[in-house]
C-alpha atoms as a PDB file:
ATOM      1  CA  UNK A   1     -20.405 -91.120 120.359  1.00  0.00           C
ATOM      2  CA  UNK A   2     -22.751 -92.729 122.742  1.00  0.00           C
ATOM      3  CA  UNK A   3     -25.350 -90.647 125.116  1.00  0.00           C
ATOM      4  CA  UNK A   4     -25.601 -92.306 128.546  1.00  0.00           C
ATOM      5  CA  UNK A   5     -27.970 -91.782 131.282  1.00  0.00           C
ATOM      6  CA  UNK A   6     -27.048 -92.532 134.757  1.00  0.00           C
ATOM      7  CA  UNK A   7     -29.745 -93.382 137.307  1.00  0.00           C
ATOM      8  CA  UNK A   8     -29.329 -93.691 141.044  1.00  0.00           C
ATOM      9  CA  UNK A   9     -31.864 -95.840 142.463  1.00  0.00           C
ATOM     10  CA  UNK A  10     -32.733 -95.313 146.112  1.00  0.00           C
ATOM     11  CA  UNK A  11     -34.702 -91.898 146.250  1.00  0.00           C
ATOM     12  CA  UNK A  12     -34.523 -91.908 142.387  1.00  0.00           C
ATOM     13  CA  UNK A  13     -36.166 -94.267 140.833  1.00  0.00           C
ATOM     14  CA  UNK A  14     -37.588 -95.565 144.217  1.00  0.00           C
ATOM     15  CA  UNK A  15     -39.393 -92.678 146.537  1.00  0.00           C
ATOM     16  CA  UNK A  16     -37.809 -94.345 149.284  1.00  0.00           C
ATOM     17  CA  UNK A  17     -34.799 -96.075 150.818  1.00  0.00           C
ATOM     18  CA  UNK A  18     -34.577 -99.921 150.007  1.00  0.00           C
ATOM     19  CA  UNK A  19     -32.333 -99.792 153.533  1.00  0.00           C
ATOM     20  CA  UNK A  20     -35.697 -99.645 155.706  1.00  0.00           C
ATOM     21  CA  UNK A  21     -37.597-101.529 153.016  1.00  0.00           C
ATOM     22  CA  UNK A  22     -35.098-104.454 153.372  1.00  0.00           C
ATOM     23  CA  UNK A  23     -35.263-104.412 157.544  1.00  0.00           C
ATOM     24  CA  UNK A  24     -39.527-104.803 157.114  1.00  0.00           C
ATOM     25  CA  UNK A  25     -39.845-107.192 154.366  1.00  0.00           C
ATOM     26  CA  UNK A  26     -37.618-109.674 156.580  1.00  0.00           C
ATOM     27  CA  UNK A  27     -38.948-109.397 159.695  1.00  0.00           C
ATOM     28  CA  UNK A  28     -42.670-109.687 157.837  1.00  0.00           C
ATOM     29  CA  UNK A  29     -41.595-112.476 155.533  1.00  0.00           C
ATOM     30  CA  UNK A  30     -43.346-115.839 156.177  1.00  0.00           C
ATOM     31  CA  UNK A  31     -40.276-118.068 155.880  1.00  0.00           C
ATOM     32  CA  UNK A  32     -37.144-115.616 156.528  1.00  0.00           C
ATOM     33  CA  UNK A  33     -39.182-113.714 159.242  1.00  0.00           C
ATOM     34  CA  UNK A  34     -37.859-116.066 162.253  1.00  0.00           C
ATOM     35  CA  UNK A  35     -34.059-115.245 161.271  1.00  0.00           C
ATOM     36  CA  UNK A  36     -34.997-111.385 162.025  1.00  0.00           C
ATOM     37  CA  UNK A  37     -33.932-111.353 165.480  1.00  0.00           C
ATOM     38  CA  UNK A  38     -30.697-112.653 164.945  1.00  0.00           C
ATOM     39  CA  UNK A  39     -30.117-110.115 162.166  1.00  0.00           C
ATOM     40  CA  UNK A  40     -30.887-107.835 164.715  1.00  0.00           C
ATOM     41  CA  UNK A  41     -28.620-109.413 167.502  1.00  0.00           C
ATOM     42  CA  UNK A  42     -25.723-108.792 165.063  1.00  0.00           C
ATOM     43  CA  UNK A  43     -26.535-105.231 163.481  1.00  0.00           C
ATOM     44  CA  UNK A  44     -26.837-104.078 166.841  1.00  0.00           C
ATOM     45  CA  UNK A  45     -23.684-102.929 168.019  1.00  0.00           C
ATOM     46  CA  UNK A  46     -22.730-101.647 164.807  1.00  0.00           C
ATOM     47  CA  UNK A  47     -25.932 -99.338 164.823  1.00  0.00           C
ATOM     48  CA  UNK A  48     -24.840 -98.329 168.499  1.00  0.00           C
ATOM     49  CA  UNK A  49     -20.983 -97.426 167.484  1.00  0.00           C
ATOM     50  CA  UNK A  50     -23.217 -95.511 164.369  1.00  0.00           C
ATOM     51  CA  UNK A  51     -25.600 -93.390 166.896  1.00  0.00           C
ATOM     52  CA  UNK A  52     -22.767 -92.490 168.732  1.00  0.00           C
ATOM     53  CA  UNK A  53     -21.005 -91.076 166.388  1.00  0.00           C
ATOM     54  CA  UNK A  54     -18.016 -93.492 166.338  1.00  0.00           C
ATOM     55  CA  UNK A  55     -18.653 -94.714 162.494  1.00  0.00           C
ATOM     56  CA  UNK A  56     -19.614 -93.356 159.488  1.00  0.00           C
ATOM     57  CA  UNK A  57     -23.075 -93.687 158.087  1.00  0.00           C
ATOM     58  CA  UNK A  58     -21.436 -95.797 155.155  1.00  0.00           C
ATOM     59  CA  UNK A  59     -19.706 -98.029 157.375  1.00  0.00           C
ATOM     60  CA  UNK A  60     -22.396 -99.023 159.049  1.00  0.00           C
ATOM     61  CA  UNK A  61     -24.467 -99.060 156.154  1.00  0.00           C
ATOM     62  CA  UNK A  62     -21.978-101.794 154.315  1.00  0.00           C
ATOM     63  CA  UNK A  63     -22.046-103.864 157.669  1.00  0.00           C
ATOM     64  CA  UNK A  64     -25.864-103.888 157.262  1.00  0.00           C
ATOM     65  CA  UNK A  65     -25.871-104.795 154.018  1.00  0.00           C
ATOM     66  CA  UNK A  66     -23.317-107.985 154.899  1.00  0.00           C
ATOM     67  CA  UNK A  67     -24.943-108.770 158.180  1.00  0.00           C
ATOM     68  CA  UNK A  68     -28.290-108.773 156.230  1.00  0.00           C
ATOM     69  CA  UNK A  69     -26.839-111.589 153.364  1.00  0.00           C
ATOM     70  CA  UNK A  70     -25.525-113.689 156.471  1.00  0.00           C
ATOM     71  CA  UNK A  71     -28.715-113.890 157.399  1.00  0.00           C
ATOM     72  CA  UNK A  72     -29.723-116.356 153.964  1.00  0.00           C
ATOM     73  CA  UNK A  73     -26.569-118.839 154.064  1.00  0.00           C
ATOM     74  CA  UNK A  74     -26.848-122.103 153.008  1.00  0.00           C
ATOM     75  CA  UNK A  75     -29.662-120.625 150.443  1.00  0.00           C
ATOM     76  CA  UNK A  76     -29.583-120.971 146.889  1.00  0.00           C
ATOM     77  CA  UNK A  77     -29.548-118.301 143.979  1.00  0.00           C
ATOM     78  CA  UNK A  78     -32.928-119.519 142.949  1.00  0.00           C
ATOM     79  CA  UNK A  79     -34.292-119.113 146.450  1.00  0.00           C
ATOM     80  CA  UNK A  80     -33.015-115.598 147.093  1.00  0.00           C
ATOM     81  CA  UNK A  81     -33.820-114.512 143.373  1.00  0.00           C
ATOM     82  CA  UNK A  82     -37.473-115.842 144.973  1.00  0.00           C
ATOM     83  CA  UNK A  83     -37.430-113.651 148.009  1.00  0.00           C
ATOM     84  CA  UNK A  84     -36.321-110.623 146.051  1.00  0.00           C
ATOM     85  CA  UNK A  85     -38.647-110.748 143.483  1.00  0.00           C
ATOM     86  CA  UNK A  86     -41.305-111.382 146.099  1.00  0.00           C
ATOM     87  CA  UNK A  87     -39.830-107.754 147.278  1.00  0.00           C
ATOM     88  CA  UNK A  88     -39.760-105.922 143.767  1.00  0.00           C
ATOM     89  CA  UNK A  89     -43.972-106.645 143.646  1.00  0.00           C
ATOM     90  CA  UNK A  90     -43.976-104.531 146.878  1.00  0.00           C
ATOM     91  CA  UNK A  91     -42.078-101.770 145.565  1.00  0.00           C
ATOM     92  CA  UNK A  92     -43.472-101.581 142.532  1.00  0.00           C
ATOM     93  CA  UNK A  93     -45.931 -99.018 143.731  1.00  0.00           C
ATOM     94  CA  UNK A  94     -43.586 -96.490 145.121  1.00  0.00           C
ATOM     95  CA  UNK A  95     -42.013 -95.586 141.881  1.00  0.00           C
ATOM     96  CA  UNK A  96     -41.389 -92.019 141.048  1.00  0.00           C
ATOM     97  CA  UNK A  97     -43.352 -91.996 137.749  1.00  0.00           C
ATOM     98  CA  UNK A  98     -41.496 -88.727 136.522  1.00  0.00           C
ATOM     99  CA  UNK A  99     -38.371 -90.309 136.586  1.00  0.00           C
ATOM    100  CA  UNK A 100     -39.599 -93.634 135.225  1.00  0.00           C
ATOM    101  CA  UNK A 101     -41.039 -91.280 132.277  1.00  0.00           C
ATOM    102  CA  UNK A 102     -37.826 -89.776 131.827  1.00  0.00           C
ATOM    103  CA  UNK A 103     -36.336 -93.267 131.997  1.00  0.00           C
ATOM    104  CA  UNK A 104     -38.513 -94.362 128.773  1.00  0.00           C
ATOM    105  CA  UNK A 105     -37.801 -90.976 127.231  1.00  0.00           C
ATOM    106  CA  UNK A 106     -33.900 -91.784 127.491  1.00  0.00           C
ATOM    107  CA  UNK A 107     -34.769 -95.243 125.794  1.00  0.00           C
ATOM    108  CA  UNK A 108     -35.949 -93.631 123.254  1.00  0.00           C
ATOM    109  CA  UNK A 109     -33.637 -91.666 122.291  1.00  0.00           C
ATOM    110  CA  UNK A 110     -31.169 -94.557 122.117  1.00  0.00           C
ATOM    111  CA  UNK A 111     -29.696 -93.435 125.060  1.00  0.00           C
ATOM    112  CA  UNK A 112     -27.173 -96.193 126.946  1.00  0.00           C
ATOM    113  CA  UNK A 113     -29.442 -96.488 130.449  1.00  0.00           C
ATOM    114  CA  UNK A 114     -27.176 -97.379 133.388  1.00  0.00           C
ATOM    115  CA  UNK A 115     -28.801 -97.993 137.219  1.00  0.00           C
ATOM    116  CA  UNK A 116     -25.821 -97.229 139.704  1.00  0.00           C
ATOM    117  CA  UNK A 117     -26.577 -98.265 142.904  1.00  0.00           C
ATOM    118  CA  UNK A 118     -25.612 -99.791 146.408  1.00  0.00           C
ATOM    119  CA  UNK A 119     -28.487-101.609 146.754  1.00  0.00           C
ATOM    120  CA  UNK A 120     -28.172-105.870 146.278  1.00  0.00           C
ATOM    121  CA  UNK A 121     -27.712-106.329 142.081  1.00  0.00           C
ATOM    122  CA  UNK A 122     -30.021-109.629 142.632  1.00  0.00           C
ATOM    123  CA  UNK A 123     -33.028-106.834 143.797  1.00  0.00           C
ATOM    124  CA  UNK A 124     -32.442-104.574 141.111  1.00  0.00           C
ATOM    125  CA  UNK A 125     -32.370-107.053 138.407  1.00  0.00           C
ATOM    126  CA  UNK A 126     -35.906-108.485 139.826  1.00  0.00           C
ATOM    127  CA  UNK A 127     -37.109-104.876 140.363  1.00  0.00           C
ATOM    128  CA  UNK A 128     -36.104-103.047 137.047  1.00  0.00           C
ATOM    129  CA  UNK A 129     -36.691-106.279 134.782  1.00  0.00           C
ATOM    130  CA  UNK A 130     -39.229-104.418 133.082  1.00  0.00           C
ATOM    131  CA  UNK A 131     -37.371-101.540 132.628  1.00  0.00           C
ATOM    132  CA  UNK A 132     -35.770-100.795 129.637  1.00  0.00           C
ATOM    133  CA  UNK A 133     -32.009-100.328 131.755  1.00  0.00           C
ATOM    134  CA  UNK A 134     -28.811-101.831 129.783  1.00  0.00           C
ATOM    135  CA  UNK A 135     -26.842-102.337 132.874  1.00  0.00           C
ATOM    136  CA  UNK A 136     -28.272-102.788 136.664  1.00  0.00           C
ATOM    137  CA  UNK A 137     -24.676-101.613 138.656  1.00  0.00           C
ATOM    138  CA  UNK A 138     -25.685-102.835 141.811  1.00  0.00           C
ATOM    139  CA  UNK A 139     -23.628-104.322 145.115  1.00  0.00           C
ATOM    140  CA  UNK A 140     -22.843-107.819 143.944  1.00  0.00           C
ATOM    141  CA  UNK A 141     -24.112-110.956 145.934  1.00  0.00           C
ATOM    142  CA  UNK A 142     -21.406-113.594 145.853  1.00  0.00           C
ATOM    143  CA  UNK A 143     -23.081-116.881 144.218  1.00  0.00           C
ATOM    144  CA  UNK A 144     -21.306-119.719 143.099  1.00  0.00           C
ATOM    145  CA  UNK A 145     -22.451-122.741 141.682  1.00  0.00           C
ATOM    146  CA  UNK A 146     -25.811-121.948 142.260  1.00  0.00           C
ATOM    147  CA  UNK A 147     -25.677-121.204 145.879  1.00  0.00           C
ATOM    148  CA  UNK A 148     -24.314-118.038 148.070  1.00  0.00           C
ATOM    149  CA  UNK A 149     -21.398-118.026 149.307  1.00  0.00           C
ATOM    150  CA  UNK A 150     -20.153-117.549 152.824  1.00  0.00           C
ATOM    151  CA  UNK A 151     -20.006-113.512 153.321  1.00  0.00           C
ATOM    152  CA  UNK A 152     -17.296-112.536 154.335  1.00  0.00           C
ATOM    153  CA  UNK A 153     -16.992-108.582 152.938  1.00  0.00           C
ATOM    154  CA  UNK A 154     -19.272-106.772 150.149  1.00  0.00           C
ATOM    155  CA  UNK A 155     -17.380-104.565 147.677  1.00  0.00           C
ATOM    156  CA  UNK A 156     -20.658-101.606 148.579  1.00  0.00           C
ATOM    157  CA  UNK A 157     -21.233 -99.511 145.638  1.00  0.00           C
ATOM    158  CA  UNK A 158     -20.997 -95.891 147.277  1.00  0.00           C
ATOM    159  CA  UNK A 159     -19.715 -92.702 146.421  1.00  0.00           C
ATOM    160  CA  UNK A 160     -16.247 -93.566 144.816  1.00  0.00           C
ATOM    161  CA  UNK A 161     -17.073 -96.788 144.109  1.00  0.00           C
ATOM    162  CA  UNK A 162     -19.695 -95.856 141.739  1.00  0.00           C
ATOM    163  CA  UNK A 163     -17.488 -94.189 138.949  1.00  0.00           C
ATOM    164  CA  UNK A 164     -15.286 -97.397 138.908  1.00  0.00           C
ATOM    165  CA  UNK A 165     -18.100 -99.280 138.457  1.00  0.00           C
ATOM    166  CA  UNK A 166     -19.359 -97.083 135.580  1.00  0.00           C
ATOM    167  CA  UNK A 167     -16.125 -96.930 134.052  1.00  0.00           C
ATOM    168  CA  UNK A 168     -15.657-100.578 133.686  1.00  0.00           C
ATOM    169  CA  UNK A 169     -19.015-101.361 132.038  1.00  0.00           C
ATOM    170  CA  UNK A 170     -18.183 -98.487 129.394  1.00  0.00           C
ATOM    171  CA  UNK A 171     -14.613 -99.390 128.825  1.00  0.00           C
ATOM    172  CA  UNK A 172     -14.546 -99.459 125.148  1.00  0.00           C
ATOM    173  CA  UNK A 173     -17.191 -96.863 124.636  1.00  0.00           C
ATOM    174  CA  UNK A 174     -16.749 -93.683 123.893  1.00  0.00           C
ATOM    175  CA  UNK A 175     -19.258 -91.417 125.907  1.00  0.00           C
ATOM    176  CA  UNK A 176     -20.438 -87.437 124.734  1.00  0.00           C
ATOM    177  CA  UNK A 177     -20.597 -86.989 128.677  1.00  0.00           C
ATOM    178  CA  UNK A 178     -21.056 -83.361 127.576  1.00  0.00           C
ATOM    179  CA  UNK A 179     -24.776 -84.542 126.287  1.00  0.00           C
ATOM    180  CA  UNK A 180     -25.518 -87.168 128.736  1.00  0.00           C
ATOM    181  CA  UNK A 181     -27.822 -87.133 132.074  1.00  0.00           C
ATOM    182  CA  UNK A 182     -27.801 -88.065 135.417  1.00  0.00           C
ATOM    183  CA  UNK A 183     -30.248 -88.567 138.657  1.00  0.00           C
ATOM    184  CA  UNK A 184     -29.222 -88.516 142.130  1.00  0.00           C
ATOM    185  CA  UNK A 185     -30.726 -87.812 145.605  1.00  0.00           C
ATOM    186  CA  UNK A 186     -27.761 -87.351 147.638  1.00  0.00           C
ATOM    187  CA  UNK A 187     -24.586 -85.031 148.413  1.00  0.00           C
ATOM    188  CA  UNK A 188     -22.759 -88.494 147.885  1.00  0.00           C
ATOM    189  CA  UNK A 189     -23.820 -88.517 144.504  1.00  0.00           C
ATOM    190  CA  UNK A 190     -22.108 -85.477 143.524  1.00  0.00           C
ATOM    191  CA  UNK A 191     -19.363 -87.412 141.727  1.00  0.00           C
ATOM    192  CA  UNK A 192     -21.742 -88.968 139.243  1.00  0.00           C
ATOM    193  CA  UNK A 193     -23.780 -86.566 138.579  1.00  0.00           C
ATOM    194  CA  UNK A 194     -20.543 -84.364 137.690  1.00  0.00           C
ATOM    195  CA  UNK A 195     -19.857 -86.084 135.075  1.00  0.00           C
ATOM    196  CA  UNK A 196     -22.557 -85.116 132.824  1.00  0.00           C
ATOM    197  CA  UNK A 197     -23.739 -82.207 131.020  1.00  0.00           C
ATOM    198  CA  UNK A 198     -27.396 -82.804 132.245  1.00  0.00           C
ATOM    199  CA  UNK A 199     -27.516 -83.367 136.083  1.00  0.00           C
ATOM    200  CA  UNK A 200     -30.713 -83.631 137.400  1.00  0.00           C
ATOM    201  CA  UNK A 201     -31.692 -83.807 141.535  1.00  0.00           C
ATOM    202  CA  UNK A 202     -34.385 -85.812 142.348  1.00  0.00           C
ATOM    203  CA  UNK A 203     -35.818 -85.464 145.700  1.00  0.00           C
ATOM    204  CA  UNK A 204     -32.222 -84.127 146.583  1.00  0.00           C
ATOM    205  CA  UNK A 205     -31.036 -83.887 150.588  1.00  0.00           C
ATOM    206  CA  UNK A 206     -30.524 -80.917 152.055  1.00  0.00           C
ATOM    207  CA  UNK A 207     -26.984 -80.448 150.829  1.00  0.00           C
ATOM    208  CA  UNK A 208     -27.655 -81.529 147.286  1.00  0.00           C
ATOM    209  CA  UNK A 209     -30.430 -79.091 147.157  1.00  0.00           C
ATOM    210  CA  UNK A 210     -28.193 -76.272 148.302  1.00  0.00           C
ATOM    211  CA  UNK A 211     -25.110 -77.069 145.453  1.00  0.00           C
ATOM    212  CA  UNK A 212     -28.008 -78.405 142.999  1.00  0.00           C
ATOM    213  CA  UNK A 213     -29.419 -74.282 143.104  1.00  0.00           C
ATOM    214  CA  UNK A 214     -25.803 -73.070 143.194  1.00  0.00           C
ATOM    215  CA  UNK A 215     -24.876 -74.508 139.978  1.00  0.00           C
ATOM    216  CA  UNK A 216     -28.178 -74.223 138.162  1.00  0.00           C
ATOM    217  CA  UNK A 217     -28.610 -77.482 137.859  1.00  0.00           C
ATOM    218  CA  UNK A 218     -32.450 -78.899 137.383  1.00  0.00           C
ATOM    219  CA  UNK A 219     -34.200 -80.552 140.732  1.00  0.00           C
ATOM    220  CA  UNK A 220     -37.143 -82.874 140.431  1.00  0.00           C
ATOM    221  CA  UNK A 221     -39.215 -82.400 143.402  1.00  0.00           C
ATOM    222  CA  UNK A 222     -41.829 -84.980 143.241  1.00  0.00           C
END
């Protein structure tokens, strides 16, 4: 039976949230930068309906994450591959290096590494490339033929969304989940990381925290 080792990213494996990380690197990027304000012009009212409490954080979080790929039509895969990995070299310093550690440990214990995550699967395969990960579960960015497609929806990877997605890249395999590990930040990763027999917190919110000390489970701090 296989050991697996799920990995959130955001807060995880990252100290921080790509979300704010993704507004600063466009409006600062040397090329992109001048298509910042229109980004802006059309995340606005969604933000507003957000603060006022008249849609969900996720909702609003998916319409970012759309309104945010609108922003590079017309570009090619090799061009936003480009900007991302231009990204990744910023982030690259703001790795939690316990996790990471744990990360390698996993690896070496021929442990199946998964990344689950709603951030863009182009950025995590530039940011984690020299990772030892077996599958980067990101949100998908529609390219065809070498070029991005008009964006129309994102299938987000959140909450729900993230078991399907782990369930169809093991299909086949058959998983000790009693034995195997996961590391989340959030209450909305509760699903995942209840699948396991090793949970793990990891610079949890405040409501993780809480169930995370209810059920014994172990928090990483740092």
């Amino acid at each position: 039976m296989t050991t697996v080792a799920l990995f959130d990213f955001d807060r995880t494996i990252y100290k921080h949230e790509t979300y704010t990380l993704l507004m600063r690197f466009l409006q600062s990027h040397e090329v992109y930068g001048k298509r910042y304000k229109k980004f802006m012009r059309r995340l606005m009212p969604v933000y507003l309906l957000y603060k006022m409490n008249m849609t969900p954080e996720k909702t609003m979080r998916k319409k970012a994450m759309e309104i945010y790929l609108k922003t590079f039509e017309g570009s090619s895969e090799q061009e936003l591959r480009a900007y991302f990995r231009e990204m990744a070299e910023e982030m690259a310093g703001d790795f939690n290096m316990e996790v990471i550690e744990r990360l390698h440990w996993h690896h070496e214990q021929g442990h199946r590494i998964l990344v689950i995550s709603g951030a863009f699967d182009v950025m995590l395969d530039e940011v984690l490339k020299d990772l030892p990960v077996d599958s980067k579960l990101g949100t998908q960015v529609p390219f065809r033929d070498g070029h991005l497609l008009k964006v129309t929806e994102l299938s987000h990877v959140h909450e729900k969304q993230k078991l399907v997605r782990i369930e169809e890249d093991l299909q086949g395999v058959e998983v000790n989940w009693k034995e195997s590990f996961a590391y989340g930040d959030s209450i909305y990763d509760i699903d995942v990381l209840g699948l396991v027999g090793h949970p793990v917190a990891v610079q949890p919110d405040k409501e993780l925290k809480s169930y995370a000390y209810e059920q014994g489970w172990e928090i990483i701090e740092a």
